[in-house]
C-alpha atoms as a PDB file:
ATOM      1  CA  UNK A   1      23.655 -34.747  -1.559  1.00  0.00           C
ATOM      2  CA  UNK A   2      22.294 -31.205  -2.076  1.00  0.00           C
ATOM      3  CA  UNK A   3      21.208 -28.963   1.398  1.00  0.00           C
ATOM      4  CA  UNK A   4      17.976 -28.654   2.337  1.00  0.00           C
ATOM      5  CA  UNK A   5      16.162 -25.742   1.087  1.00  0.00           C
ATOM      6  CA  UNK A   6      16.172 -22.953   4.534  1.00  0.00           C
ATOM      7  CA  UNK A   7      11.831 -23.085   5.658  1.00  0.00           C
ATOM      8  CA  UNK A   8      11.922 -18.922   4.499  1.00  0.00           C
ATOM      9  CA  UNK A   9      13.354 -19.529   1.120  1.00  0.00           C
ATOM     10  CA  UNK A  10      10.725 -22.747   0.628  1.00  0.00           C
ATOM     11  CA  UNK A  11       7.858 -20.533   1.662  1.00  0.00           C
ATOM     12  CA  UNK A  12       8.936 -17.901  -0.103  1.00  0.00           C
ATOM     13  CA  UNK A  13       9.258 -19.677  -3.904  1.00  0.00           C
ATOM     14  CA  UNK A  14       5.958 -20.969  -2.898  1.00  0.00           C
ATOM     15  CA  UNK A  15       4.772 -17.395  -2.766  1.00  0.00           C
ATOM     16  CA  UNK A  16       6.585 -16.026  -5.742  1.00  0.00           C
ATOM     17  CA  UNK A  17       7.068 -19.150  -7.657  1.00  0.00           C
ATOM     18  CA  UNK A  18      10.734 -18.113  -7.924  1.00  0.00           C
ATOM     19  CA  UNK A  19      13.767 -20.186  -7.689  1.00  0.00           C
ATOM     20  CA  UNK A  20      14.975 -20.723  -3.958  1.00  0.00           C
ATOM     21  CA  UNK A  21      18.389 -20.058  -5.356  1.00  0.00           C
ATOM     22  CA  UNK A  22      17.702 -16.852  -6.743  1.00  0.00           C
ATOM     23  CA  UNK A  23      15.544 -16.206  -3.687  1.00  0.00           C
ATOM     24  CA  UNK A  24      18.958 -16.489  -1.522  1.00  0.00           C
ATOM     25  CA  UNK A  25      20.756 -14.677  -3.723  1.00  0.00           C
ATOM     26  CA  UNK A  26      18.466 -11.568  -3.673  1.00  0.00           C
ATOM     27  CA  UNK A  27      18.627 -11.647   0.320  1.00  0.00           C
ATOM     28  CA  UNK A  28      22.072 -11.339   0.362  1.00  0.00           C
ATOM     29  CA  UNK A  29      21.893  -8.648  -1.832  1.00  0.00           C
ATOM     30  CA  UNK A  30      19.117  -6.759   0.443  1.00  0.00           C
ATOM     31  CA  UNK A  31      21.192  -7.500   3.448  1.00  0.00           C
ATOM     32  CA  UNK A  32      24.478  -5.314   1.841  1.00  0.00           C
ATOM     33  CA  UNK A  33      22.062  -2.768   0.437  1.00  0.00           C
ATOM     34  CA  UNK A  34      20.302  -2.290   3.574  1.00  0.00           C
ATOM     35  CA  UNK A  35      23.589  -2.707   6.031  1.00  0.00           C
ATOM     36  CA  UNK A  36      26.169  -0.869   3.949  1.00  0.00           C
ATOM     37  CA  UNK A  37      27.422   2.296   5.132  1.00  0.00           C
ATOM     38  CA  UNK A  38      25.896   4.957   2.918  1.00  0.00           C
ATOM     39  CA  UNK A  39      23.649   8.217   3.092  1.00  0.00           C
ATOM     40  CA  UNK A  40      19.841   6.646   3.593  1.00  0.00           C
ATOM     41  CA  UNK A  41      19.053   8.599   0.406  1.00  0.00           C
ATOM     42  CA  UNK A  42      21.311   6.784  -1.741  1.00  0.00           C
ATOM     43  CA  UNK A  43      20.306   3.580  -0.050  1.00  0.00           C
ATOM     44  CA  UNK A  44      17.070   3.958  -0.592  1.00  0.00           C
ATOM     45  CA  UNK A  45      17.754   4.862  -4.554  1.00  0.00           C
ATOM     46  CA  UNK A  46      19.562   1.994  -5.153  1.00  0.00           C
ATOM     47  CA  UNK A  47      17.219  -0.276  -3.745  1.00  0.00           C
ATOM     48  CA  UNK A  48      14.909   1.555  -6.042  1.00  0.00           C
ATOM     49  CA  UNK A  49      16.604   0.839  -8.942  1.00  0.00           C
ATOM     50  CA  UNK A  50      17.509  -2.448  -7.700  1.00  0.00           C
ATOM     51  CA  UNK A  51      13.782  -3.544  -7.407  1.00  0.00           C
ATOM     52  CA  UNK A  52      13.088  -2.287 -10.493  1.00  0.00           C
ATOM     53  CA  UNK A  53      15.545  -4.107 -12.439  1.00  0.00           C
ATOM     54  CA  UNK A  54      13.688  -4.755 -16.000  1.00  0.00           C
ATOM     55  CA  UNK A  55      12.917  -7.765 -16.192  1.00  0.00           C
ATOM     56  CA  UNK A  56      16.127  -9.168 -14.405  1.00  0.00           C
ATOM     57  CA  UNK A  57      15.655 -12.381 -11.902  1.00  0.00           C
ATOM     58  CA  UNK A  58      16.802 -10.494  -9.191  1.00  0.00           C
ATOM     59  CA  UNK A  59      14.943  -7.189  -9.561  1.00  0.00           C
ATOM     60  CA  UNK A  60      11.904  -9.487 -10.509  1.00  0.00           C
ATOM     61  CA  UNK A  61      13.142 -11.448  -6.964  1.00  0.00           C
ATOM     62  CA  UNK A  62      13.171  -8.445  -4.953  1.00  0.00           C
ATOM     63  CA  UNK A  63      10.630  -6.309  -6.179  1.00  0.00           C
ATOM     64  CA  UNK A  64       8.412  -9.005  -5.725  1.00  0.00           C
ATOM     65  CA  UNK A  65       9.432 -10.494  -2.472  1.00  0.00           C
ATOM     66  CA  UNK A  66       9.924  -7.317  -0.794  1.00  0.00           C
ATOM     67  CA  UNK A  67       8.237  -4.653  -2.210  1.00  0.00           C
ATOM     68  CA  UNK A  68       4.918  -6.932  -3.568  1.00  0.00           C
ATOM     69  CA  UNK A  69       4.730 -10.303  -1.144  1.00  0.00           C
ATOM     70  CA  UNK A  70       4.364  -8.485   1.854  1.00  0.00           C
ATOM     71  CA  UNK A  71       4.766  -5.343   4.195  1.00  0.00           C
ATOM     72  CA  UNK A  72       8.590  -4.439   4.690  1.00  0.00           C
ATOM     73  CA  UNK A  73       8.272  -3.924   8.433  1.00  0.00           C
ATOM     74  CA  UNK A  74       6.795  -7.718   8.637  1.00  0.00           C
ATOM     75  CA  UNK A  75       9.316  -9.591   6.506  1.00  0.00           C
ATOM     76  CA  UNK A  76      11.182 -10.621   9.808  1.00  0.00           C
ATOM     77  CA  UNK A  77       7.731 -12.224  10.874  1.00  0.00           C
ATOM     78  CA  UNK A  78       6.804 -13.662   7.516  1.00  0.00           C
ATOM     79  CA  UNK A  79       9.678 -14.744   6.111  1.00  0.00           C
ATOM     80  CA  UNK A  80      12.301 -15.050   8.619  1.00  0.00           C
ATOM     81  CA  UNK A  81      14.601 -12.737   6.347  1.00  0.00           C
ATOM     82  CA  UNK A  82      18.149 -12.841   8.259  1.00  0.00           C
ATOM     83  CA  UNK A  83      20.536 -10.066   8.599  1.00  0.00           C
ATOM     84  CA  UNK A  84      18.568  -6.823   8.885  1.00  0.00           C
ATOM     85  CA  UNK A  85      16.787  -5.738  11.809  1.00  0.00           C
ATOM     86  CA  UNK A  86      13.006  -4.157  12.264  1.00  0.00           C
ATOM     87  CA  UNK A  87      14.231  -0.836  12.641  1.00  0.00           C
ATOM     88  CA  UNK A  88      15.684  -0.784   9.624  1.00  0.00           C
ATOM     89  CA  UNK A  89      13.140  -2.758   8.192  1.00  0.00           C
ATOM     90  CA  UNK A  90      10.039  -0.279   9.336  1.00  0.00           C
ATOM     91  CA  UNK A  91      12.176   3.056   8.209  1.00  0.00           C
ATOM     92  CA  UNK A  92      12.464   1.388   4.969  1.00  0.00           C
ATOM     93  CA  UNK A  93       8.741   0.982   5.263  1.00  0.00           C
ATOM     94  CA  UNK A  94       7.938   4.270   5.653  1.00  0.00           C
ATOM     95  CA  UNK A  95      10.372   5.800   2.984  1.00  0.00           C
ATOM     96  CA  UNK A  96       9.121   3.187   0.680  1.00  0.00           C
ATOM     97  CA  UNK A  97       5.514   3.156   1.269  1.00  0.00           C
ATOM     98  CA  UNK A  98       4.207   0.091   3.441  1.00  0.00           C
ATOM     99  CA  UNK A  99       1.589  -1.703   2.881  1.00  0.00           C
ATOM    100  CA  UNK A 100      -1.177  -1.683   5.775  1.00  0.00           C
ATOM    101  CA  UNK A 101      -0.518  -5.095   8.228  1.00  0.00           C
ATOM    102  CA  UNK A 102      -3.649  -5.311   9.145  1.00  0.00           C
ATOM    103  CA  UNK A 103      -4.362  -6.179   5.576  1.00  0.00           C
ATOM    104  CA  UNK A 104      -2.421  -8.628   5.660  1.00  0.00           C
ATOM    105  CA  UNK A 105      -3.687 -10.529   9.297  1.00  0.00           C
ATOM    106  CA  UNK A 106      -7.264  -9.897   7.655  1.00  0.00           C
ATOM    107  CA  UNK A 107      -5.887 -12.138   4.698  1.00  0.00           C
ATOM    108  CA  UNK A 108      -5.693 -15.133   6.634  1.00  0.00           C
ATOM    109  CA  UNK A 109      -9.355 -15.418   6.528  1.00  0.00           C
ATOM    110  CA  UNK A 110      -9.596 -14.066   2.891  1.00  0.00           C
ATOM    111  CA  UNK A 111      -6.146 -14.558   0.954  1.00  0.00           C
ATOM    112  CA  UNK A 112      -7.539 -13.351  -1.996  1.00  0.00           C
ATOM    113  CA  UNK A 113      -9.361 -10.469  -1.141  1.00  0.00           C
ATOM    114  CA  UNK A 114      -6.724  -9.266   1.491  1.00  0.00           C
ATOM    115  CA  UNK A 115      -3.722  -9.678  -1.017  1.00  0.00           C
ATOM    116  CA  UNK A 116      -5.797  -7.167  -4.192  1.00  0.00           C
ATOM    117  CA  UNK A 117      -6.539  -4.436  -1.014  1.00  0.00           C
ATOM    118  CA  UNK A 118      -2.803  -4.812  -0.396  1.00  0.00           C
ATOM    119  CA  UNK A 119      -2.094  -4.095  -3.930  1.00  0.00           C
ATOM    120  CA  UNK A 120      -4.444  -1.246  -4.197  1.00  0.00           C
ATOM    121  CA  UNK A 121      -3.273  -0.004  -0.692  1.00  0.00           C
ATOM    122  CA  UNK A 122       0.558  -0.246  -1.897  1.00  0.00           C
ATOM    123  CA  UNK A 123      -0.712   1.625  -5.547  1.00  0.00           C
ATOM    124  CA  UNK A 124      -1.593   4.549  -3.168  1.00  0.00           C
ATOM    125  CA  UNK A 125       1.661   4.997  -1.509  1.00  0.00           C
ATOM    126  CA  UNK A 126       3.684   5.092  -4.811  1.00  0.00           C
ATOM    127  CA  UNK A 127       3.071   8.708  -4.455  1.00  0.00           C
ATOM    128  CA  UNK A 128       6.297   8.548  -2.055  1.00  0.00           C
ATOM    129  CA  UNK A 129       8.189   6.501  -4.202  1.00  0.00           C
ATOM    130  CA  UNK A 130       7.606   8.834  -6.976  1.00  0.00           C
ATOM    131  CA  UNK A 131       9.813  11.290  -5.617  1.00  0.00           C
ATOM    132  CA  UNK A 132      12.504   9.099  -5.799  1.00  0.00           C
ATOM    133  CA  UNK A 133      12.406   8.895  -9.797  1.00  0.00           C
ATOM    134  CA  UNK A 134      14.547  11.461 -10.733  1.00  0.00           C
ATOM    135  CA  UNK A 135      17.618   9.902  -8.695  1.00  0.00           C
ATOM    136  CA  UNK A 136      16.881   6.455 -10.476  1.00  0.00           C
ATOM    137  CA  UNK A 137      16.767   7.931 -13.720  1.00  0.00           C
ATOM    138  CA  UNK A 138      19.792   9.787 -12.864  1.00  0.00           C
ATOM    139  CA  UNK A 139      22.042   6.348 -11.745  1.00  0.00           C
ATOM    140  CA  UNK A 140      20.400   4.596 -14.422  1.00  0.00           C
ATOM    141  CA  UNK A 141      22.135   6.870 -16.662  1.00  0.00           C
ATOM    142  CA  UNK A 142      25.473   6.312 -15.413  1.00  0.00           C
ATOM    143  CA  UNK A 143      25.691  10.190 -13.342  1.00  0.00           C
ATOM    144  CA  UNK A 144      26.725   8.520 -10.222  1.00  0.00           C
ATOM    145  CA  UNK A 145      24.982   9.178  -6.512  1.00  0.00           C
ATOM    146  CA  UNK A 146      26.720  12.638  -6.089  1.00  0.00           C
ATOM    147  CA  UNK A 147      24.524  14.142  -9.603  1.00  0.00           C
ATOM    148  CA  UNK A 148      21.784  11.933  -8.477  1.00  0.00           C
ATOM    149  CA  UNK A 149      21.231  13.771  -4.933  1.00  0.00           C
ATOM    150  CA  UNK A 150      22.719  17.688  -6.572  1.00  0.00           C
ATOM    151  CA  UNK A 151      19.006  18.214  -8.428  1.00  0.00           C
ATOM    152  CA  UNK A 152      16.425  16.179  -6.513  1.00  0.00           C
ATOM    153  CA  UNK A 153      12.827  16.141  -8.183  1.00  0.00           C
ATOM    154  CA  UNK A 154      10.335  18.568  -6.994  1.00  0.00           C
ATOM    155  CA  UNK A 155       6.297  18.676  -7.275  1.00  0.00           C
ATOM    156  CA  UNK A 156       4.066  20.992  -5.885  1.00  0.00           C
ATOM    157  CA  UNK A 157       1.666  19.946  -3.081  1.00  0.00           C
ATOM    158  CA  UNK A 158      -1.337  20.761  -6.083  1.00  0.00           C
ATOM    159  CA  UNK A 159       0.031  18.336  -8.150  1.00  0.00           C
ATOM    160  CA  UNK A 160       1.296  15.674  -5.844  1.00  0.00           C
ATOM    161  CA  UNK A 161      -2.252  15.473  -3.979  1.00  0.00           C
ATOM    162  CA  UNK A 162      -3.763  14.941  -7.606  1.00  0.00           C
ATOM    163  CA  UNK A 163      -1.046  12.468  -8.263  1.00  0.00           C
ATOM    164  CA  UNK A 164      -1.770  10.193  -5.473  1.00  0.00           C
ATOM    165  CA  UNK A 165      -5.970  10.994  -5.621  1.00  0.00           C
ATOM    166  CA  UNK A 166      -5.678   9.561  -9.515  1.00  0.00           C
ATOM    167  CA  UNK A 167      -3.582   6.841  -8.452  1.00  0.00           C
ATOM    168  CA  UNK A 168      -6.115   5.955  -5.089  1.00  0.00           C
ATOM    169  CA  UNK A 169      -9.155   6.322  -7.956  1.00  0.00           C
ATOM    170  CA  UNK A 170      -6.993   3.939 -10.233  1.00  0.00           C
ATOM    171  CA  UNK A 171      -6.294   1.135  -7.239  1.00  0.00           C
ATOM    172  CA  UNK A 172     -10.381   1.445  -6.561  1.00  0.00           C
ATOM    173  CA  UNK A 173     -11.259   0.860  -9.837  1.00  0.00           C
ATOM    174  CA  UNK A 174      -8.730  -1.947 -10.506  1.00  0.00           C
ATOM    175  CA  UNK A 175     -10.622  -3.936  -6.896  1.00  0.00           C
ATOM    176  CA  UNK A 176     -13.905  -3.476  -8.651  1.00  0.00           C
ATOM    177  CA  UNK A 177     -12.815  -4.424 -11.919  1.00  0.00           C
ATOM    178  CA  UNK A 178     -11.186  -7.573 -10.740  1.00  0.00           C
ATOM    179  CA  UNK A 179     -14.851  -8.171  -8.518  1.00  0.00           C
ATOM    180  CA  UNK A 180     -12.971  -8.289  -5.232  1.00  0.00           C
ATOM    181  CA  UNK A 181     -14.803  -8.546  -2.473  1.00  0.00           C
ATOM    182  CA  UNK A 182     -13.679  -5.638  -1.061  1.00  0.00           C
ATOM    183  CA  UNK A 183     -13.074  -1.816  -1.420  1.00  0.00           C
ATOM    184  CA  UNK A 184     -11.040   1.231  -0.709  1.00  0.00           C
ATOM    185  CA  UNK A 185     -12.532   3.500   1.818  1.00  0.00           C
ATOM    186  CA  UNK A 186     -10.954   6.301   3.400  1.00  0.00           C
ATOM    187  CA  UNK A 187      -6.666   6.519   2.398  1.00  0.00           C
ATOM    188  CA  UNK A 188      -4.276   8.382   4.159  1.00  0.00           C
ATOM    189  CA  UNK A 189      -0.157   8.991   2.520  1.00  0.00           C
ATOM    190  CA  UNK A 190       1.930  10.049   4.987  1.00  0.00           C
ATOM    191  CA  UNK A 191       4.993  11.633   3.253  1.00  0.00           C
ATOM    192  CA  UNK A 192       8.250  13.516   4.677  1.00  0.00           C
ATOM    193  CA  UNK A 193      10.501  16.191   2.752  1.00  0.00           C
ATOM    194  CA  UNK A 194      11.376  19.833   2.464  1.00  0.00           C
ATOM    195  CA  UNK A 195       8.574  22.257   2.179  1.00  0.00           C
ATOM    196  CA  UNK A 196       9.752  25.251  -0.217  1.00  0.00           C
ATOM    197  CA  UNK A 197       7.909  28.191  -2.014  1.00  0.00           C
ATOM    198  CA  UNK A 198       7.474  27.841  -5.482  1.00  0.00           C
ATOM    199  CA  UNK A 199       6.103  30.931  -6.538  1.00  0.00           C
ATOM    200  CA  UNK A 200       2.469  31.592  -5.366  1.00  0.00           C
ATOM    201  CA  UNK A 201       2.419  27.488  -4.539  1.00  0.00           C
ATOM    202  CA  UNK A 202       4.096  25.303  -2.048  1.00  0.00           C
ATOM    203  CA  UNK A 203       6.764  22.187  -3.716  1.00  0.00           C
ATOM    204  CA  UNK A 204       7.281  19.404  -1.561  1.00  0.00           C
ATOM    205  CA  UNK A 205      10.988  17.574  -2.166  1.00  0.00           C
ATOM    206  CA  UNK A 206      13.285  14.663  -0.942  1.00  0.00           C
ATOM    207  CA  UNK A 207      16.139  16.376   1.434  1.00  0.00           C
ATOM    208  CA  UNK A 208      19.704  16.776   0.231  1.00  0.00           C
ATOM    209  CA  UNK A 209      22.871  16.178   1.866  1.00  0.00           C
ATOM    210  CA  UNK A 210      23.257  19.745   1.880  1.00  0.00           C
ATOM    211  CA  UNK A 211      20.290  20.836   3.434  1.00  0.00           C
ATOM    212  CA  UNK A 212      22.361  21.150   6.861  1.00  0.00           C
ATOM    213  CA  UNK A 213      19.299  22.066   9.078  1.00  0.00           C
ATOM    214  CA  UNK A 214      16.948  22.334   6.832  1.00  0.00           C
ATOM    215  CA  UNK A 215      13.648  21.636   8.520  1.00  0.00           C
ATOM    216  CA  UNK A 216      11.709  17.957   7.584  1.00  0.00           C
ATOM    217  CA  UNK A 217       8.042  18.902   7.208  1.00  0.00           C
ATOM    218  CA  UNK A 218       5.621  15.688   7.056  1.00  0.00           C
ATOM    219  CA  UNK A 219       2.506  16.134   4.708  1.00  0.00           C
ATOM    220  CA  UNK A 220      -0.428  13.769   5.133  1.00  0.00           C
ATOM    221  CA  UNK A 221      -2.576  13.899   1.771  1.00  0.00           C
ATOM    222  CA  UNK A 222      -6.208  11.665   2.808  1.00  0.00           C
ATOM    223  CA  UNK A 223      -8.782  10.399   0.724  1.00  0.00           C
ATOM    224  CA  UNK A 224     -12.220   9.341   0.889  1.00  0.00           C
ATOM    225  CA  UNK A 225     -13.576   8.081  -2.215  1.00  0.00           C
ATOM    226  CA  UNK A 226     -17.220   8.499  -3.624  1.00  0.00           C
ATOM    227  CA  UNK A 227     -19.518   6.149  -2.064  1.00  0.00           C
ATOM    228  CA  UNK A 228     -21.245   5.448  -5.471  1.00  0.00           C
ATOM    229  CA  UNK A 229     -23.615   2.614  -5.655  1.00  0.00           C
ATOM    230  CA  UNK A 230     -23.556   0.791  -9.620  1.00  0.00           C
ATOM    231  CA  UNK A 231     -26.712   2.045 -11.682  1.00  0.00           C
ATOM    232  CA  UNK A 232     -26.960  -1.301 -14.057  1.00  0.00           C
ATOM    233  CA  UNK A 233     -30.334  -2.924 -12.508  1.00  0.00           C
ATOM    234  CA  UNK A 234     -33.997  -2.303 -11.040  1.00  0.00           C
ATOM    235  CA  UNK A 235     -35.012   0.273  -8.550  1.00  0.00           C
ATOM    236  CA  UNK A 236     -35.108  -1.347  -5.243  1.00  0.00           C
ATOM    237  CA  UNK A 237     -35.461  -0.423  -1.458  1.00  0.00           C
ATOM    238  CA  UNK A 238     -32.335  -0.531   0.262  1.00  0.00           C
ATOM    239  CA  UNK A 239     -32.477  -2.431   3.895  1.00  0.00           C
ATOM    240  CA  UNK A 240     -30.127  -1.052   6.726  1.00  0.00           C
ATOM    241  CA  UNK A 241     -27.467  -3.488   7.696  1.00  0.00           C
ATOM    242  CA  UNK A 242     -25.706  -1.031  10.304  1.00  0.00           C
ATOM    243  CA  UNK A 243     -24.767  -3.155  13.508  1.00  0.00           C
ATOM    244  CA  UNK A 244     -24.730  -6.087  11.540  1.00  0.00           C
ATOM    245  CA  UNK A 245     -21.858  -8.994  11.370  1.00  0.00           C
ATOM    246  CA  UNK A 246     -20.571  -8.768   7.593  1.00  0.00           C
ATOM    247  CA  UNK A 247     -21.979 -12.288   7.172  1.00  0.00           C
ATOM    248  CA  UNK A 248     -25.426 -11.508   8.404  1.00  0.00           C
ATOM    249  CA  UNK A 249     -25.251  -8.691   6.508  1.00  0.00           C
ATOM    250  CA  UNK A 250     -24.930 -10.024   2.984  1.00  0.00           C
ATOM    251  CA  UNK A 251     -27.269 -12.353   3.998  1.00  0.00           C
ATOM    252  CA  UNK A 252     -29.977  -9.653   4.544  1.00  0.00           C
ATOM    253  CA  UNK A 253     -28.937  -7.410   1.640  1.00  0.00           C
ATOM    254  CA  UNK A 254     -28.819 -10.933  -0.602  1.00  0.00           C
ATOM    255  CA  UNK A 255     -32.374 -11.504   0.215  1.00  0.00           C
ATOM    256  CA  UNK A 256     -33.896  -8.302  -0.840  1.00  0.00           C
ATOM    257  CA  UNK A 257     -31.490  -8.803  -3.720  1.00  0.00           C
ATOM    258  CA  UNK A 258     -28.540  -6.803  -3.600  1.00  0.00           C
ATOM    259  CA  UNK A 259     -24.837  -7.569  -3.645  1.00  0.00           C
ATOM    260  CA  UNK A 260     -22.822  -6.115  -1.522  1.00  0.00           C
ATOM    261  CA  UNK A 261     -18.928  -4.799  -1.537  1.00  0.00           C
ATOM    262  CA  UNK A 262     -17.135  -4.624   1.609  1.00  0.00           C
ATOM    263  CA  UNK A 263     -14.230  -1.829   2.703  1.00  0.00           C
ATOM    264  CA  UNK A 264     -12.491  -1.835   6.008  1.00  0.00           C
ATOM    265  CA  UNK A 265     -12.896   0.606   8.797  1.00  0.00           C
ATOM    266  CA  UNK A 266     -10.900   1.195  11.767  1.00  0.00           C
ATOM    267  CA  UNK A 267     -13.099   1.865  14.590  1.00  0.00           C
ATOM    268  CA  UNK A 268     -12.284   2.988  18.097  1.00  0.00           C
ATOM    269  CA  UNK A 269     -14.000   0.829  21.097  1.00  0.00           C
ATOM    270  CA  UNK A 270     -16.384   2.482  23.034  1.00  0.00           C
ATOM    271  CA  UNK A 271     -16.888   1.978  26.609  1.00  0.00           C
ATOM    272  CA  UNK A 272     -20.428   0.434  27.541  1.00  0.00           C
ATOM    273  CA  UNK A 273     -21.358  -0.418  23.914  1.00  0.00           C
ATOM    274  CA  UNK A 274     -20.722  -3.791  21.790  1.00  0.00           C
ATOM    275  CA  UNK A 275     -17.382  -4.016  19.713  1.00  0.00           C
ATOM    276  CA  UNK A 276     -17.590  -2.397  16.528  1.00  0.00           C
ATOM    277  CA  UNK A 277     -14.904  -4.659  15.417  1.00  0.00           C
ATOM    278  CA  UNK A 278     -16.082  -6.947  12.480  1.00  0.00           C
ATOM    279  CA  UNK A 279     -19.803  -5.154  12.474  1.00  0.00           C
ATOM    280  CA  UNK A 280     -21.224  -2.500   9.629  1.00  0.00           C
ATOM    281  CA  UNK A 281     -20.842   1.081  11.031  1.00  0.00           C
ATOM    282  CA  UNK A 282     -22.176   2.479   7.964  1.00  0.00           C
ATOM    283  CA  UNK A 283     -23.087   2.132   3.973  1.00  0.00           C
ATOM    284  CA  UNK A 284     -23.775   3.383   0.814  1.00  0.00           C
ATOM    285  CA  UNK A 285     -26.568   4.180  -0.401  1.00  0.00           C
ATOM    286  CA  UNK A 286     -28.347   4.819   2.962  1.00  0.00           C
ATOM    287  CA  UNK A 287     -31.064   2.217   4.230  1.00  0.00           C
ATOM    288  CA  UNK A 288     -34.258   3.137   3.156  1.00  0.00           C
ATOM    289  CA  UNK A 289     -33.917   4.878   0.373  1.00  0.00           C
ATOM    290  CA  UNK A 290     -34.438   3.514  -3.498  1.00  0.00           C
ATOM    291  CA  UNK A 291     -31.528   2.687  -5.194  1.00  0.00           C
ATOM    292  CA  UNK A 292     -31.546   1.905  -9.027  1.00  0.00           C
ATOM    293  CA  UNK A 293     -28.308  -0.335  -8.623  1.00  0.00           C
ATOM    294  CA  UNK A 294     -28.554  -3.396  -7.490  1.00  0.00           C
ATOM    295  CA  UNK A 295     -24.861  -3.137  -5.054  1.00  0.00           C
ATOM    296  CA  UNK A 296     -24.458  -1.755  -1.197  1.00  0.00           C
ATOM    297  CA  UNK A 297     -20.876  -1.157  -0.264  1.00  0.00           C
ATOM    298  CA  UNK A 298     -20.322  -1.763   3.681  1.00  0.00           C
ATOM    299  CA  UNK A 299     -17.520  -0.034   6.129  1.00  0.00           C
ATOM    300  CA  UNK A 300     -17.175  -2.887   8.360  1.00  0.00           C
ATOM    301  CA  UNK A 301     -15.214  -2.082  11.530  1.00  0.00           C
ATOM    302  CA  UNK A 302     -11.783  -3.288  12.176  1.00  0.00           C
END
């Protein structure tokens, strides 16, 4: 009589619509990666190239179930993965780019929406993984670790802040194309390497074995995207929905017929006044004013 299926590997083919077995398998792997004694950096390249594994069940396993289903420093909650401990499991997140958790408590309201802001939230950290590539490349072509670590890829801080705005534009565009209910307000990408000169510019790089003391500087690139308002329909007055619940606010914006997309907030409580949590604290275009589109976006506080 075959074993039962473990409750984590049942939810988690539920989720991916992967085979259990495979599901097992790709844990075990995880576990060694993420236990085995070896430099963080190569660690964290192999997993890499693990994830991405072309096509392959178990890179389509892991880079779904860990990289895609969820935020790395939640797994342990989620999924009940066995064998590596939050620590590890929220440095990984950090190096790897994790996806916001509040995202993901919001999405037990709104699965759907939650899960595409997680997607477009997770696009915008790639930025870190990027700098990664050139190691990948580098054990994908049979060099070992040691060549993989000797050259490690550099981009100037011009370049990488363009490369992560283009790819926060791109995750925007993707929630509006797919009509999600939601949208990408302000982004922040935290990301840690070695600060050198390049010239007249500044080149931001993953640190080397050989660094010795070589000073970690962390550079925080943020983002607030164009509060545009879609030009496709009659002029019309805009009504203010500041203060309102997000319910009774595409309510009122409904009636005077608009639509209206939603982006999250967080919002400090302030002592003496109402809870901003869950309430519009402000939107675009401004009430009162005539907008030829027929869509208000909303920063509704979280």
């Amino acid at each position: 009589m075959a074993s039962a299926v473990p409750k984590d590997d049942a939810a988690l083919a539920a989720l991916t619509g992967l085979d259990p077995a495979v599901i097992a398998v790709a844990r075990v792997v995880l576990n060694r990666l993420c236990t085995s004694p070896m430099v963080e950096d190569h660690r964290l390249a192999l997993l890499l190239a693990v994830t991405e594994g072309e096509g392959s069940d178990l890179g389509e396993t892991l880079g779904r179930a860990v990289l895609r289903a969820g935020p790395v420093n939640q797994l342990t909650d989620l999924l009940a993965v066995r064998g590596i401990g939050p620590k590890r499991l929220a440095l990984l997140a950090h190096r790897l780019g994790a996806v916001d958790t509040a995202t993901f408590r919001l999405g037990t309201e709104e699965p759907e929406e939650a899960l595409a802001l997680a997607r477009a939230q997770l696009a915008a950290a790639d930025a870190e993984i990027a700098l990664l590539n050139d190691e990948i490349a580098r054990l994908r072509g049979g060099q070992g670790v040691a060549a993989a670590s000797a050259d490690a890829e550099r981009m100037t801080l011009r370049d990488l802040a363009s490369s992560a705005g283009s790819q926060v534009r791109a995750a925007d565009d993707t929630l509006r194309e797919g009509r999600a209910a939601v949208r990408l307000g302000a982004v922040t990408v935290a990301l840690k390497g070695v600060v050198a000169a390049e010239g007249e510019q500044l080149a931001l790089r993953m640190p080397r074995e050989d660094d010795g003391v070589t000073p970690v500087s962390e550079v925080v690139l943020r983002y607030q995207l164009a509060e545009t308002a879609v030009t496709d329909a009659a002029a019309g007055d805009v009504p203010d929905l500041v203060g309102y619940t997000e319910v009774l606010a595409r309510r009122k914006a409904e009636a005077a017929g608009f639509s209206v997309d939603v982006a999250w907030e967080h919002a400090a409580p302030v002592r003496g006044q109402p809870s901003p949590t869950g309430r519009v604290l402000r939107q675009s275009p401004a009430a009162g004013t005539t907008a030829a589109g027929r869509r208000i976006r909303v920063f509704v506080g979280r």
